[in-house]
Protein backbone atom coordinates (compact mmCIF):
# COMPACT_ATOMS: atom_id res chain seq x y z
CA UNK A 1 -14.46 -15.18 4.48
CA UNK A 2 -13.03 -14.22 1.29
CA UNK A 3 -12.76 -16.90 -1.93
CA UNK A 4 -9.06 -17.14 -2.87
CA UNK A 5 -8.90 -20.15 -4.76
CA UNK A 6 -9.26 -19.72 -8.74
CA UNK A 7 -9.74 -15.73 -7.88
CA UNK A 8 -7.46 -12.96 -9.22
CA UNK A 9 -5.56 -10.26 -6.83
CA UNK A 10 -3.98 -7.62 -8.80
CA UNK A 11 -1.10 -6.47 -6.66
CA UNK A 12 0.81 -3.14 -7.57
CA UNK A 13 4.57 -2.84 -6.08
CA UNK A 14 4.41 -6.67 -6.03
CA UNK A 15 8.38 -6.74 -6.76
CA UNK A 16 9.49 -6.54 -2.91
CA UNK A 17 8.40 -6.15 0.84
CA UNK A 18 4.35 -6.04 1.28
CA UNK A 19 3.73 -6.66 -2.39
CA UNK A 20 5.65 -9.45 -2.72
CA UNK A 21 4.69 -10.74 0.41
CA UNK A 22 1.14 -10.32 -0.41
CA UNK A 23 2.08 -12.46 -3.78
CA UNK A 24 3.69 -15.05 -1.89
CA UNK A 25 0.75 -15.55 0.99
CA UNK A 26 -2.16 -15.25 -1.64
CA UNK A 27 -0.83 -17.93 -3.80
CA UNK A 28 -0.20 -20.32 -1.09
CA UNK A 29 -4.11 -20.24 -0.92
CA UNK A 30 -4.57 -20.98 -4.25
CA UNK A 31 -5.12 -17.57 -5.98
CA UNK A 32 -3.84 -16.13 -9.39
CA UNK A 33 -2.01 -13.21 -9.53
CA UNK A 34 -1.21 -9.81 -11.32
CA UNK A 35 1.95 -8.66 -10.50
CA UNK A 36 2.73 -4.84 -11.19
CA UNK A 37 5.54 -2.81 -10.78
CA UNK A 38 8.65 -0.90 -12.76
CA UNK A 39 10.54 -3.72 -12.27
CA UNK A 40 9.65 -6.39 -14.88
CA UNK A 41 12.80 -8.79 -14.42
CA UNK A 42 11.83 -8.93 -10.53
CA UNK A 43 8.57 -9.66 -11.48
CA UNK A 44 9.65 -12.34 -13.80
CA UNK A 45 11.31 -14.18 -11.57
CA UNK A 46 8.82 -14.40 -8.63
CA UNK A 47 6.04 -14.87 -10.89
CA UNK A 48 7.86 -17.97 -12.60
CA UNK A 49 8.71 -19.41 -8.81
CA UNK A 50 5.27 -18.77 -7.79
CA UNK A 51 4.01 -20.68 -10.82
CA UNK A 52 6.12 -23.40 -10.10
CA UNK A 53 5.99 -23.76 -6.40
CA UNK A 54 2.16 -23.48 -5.84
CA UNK A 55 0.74 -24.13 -9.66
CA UNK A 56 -1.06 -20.66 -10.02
CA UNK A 57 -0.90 -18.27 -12.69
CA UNK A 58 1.11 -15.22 -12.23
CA UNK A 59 0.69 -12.72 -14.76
CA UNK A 60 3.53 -9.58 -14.93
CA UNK A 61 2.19 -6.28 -16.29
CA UNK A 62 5.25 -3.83 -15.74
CA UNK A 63 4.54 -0.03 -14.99
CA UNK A 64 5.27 3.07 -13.84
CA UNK A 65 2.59 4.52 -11.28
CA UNK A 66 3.85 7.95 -11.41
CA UNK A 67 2.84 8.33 -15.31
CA UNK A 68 -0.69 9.68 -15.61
CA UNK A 69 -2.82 7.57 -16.79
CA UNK A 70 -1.84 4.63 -15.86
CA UNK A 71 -4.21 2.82 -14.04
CA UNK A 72 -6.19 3.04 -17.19
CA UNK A 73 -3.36 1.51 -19.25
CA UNK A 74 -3.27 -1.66 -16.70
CA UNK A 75 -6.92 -1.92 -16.44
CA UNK A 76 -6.88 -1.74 -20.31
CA UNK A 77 -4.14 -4.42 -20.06
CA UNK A 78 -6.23 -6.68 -17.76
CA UNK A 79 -8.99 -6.51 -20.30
CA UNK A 80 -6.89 -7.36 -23.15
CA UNK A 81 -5.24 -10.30 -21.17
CA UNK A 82 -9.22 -11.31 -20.24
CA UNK A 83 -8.62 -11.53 -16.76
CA UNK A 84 -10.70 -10.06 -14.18
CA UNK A 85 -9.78 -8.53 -10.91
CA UNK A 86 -11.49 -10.01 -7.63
CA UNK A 87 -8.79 -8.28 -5.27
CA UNK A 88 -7.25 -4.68 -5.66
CA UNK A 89 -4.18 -4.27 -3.49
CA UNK A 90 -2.72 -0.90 -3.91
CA UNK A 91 0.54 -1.93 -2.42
CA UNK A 92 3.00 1.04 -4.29
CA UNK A 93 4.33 3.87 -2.74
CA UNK A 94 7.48 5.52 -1.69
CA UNK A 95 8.28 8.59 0.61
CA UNK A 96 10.99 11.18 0.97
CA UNK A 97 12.30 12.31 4.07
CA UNK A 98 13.80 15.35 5.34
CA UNK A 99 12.27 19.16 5.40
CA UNK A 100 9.65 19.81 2.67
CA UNK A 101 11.38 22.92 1.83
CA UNK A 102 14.24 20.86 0.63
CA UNK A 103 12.72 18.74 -2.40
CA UNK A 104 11.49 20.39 -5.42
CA UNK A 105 8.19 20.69 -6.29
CA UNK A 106 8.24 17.80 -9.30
CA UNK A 107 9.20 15.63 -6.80
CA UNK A 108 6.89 15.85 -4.25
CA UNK A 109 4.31 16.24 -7.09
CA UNK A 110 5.31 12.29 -8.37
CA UNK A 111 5.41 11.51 -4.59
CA UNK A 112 1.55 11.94 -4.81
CA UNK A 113 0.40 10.28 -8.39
CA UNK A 114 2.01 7.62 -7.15
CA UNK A 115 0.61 7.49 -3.08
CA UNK A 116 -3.07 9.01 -4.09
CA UNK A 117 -3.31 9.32 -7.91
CA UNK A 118 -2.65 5.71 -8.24
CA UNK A 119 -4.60 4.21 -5.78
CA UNK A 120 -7.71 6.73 -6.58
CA UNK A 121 -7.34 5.77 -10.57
CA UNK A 122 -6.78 1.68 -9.98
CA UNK A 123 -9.68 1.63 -7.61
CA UNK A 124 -11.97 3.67 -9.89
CA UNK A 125 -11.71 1.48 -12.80
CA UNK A 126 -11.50 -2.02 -10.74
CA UNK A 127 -13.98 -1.29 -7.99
CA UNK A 128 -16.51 -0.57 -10.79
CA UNK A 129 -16.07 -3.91 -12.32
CA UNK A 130 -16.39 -5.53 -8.65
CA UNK A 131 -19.72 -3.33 -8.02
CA UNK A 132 -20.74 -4.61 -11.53
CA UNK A 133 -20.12 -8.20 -10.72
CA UNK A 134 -21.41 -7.35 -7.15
CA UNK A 135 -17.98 -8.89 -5.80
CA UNK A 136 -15.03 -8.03 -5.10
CA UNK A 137 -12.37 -6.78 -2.20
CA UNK A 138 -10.00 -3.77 -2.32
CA UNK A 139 -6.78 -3.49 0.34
CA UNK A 140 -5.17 -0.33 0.37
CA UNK A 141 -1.78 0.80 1.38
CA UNK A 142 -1.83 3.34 4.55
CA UNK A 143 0.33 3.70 7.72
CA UNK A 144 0.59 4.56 11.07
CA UNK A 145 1.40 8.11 9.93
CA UNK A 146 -2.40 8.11 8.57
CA UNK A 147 -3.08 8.95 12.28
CA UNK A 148 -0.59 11.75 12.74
CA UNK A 149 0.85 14.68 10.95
CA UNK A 150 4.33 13.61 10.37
CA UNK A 151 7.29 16.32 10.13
CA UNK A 152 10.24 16.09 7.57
CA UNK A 153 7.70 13.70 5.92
CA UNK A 154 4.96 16.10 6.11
CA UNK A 155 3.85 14.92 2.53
CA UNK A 156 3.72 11.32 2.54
CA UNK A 157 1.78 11.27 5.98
CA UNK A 158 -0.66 13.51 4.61
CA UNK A 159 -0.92 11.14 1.22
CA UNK A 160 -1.76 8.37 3.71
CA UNK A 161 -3.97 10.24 5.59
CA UNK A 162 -5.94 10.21 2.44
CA UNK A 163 -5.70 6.69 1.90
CA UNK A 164 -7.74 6.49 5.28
CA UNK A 165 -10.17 8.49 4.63
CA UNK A 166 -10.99 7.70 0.99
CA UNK A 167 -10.60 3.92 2.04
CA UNK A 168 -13.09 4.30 4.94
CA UNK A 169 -16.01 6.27 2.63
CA UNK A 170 -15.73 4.51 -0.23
CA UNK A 171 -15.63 1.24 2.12
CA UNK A 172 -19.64 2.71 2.62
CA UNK A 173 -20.51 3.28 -0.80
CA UNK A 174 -19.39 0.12 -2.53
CA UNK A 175 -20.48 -2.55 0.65
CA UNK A 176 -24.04 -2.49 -0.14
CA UNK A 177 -22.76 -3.92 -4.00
CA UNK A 178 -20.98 -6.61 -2.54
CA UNK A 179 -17.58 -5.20 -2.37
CA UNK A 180 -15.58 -4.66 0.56
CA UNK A 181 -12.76 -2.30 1.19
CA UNK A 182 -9.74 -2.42 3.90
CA UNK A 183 -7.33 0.01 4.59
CA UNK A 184 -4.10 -1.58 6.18
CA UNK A 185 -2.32 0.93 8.74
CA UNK A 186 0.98 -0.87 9.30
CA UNK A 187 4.23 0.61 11.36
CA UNK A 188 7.24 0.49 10.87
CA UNK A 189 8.14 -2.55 8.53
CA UNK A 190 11.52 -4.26 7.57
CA UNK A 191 11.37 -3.37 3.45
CA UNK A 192 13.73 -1.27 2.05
CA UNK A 193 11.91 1.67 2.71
CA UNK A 194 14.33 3.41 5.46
CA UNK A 195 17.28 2.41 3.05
CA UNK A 196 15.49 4.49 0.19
CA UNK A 197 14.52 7.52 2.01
CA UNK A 198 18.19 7.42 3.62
CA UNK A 199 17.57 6.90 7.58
CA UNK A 200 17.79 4.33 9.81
CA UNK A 201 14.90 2.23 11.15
CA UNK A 202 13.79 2.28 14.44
CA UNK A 203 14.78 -0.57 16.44
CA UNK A 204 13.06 -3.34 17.89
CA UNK A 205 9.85 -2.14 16.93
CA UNK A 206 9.71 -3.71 12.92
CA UNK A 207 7.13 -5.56 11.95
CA UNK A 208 8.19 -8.50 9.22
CA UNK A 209 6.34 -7.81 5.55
CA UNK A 210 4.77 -11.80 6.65
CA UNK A 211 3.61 -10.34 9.88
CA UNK A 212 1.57 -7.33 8.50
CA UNK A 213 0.15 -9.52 5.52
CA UNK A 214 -1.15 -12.00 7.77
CA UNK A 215 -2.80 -9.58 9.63
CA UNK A 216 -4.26 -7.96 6.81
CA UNK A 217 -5.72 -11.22 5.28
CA UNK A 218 -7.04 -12.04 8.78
CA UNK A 219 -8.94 -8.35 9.06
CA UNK A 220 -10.29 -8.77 5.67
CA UNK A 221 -11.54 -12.21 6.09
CA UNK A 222 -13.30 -10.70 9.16
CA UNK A 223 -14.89 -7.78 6.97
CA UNK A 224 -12.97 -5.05 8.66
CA UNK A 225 -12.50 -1.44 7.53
CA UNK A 226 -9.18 -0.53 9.03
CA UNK A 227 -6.53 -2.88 9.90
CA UNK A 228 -3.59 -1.97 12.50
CA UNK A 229 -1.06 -3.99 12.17
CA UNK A 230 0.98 -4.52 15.45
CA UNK A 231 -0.30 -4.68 19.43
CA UNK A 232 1.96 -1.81 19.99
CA UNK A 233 0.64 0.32 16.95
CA UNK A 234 -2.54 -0.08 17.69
CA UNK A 235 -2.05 1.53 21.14
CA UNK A 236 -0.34 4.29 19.70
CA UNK A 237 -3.38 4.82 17.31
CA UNK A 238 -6.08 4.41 20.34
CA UNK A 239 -4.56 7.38 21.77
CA UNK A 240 -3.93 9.43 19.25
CA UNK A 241 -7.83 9.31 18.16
CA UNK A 242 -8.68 10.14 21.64
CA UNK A 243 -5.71 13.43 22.12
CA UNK A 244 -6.42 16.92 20.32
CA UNK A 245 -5.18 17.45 17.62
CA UNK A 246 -3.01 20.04 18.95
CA UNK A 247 -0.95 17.35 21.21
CA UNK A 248 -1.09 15.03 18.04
CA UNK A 249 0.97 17.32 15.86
CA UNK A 250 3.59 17.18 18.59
CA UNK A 251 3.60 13.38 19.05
CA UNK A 252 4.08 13.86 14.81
CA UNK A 253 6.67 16.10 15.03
CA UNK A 254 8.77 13.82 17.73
CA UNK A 255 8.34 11.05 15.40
CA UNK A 256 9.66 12.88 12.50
CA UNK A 257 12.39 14.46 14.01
CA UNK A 258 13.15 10.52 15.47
CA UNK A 259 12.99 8.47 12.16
CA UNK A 260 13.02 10.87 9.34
CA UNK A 261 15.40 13.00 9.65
CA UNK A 262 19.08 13.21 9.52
CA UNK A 263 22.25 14.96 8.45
CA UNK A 264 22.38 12.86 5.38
CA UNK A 265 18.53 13.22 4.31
CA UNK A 266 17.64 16.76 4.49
CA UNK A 267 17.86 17.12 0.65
CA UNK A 268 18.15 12.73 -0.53
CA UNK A 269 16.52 11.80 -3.36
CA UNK A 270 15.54 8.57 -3.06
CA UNK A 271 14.78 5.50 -5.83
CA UNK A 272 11.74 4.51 -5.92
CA UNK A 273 10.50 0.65 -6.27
């Protein structure tokens, strides 16, 4: 069971969906937060309503993931501050949709500090405090698409296909120091992603940002690697890990062809969070 109370989480896209639903469920157990993301004035105002409502300190650090260096800036930031970091979430990311052809190159270059450079950087410089302390938790940020190669998305499936991976070996490095590391593998959620990549959601299978956070808490609480979110998901994961890969890449491209792609989104450049 992981200590909340009087413990810091550091949450990065903490100004909507997951992140701020992460923010909301870790201070109702009693834990201080650091609240990251380009949005200061959203991060103003749920840090001041967390402070209020549940008497924890919320501390706003706002930054851009995408620049280099800056998981060094906010772990720099955190020092200066003197607060320490018991819980990484790397929360922020953002996708594009549509055929990879049809971005430019700078874009889908950003679309990676942010999903991989990020998360490697903030967990480099945090996770060696935790080992150093010999405590210490890390969530990261994957998908269902970490499973499956996913068409006219074929980047940000592959960036959380990383996430997986490097979640699950570092996960074996780090637990002999005390530190434990859980890679969250939700579906489809109701955040504004579809609404930034320009598609519509697929319905009646969303999962609530509540819904997957609970989950997540639950998993790490119970020392788990890899947390699926959803009963269905998790079916659709059990088979994929047991079909070649071959049958895999079609079940990918059905699912982009389904939910990321459209008339409108074969060239949409969408705002990131």
């Amino acid at each position: 069971m992981f200590e909340y109370v009087d413990a810091t989480a550091l949450i990065t896209g903490a100004s909507s969906g997951i992140g701020e639903a992460f923010a909301m469920a870790l201070a109702r157990r009693g834990m201080n937060l650091i609240l990251v993301a380009r949005s200061k004035p959203k991060l103003d105002v749920l840090a001041q309503r967390l402070m209020r409502e549940h008497r924890i300190q919320a501390t706003v650090i706002a930054a851009d993931l995408a620049d280099r260096g800056a998981a060094q800036l906010i772990h720099a930031r955190v020092g200066e501050l003197g607060l320490r970091v018991d819980l990484l979430i790397n929360n922020a990311g953002f996708g594009l949709s549509g055929d990879f052809l049809s971005h430019d190159l700078a874009r889908e270059e950003e679309q990676m500090r942010v999903d991989i450079g990020a998360l490697v950087g903030l967990s480099h410089v945090f996770v060696k405090d935790m080992v150093a302390r010999r405590r210490g938790a890390v969530i990261n940020l994957g998908s269902i698409t970490s499973f499956l190669p996913i068409t006219h998305s074929a980047v940000y499936g592959a960036c959380k296909s990383f996430v997986l991976s490097f979640s699950e070996a570092l996960a074996r490095e780090v637990a002999v120091h005390g530190v434990h590391v859980l890679a969250l593998c939700p579906g489809s959620v109701a955040t504004g992603f579809y609404d930034r990549i320009g598609v519509k959601p697929p319905r009646g299978l969303l999962a609530t940002p509540e819904q997957v956070v609970a989950e997540a808490l639950t998993a790490l609480d119970r020392g788990r690697t890899v947390a699926v979110a959803g009963f269905m998901i998790r079916m659709l994961v059990f088979g994929a890990r047991l079909l070649p890969r071959s049958i895999n890449a079609r079940i990918g491209e059905s699912i982009g062809r389904q939910y990321f792609m459209s008339e409108s989104t074969t060239a949409a450049p969408p705002n990131r969070p």
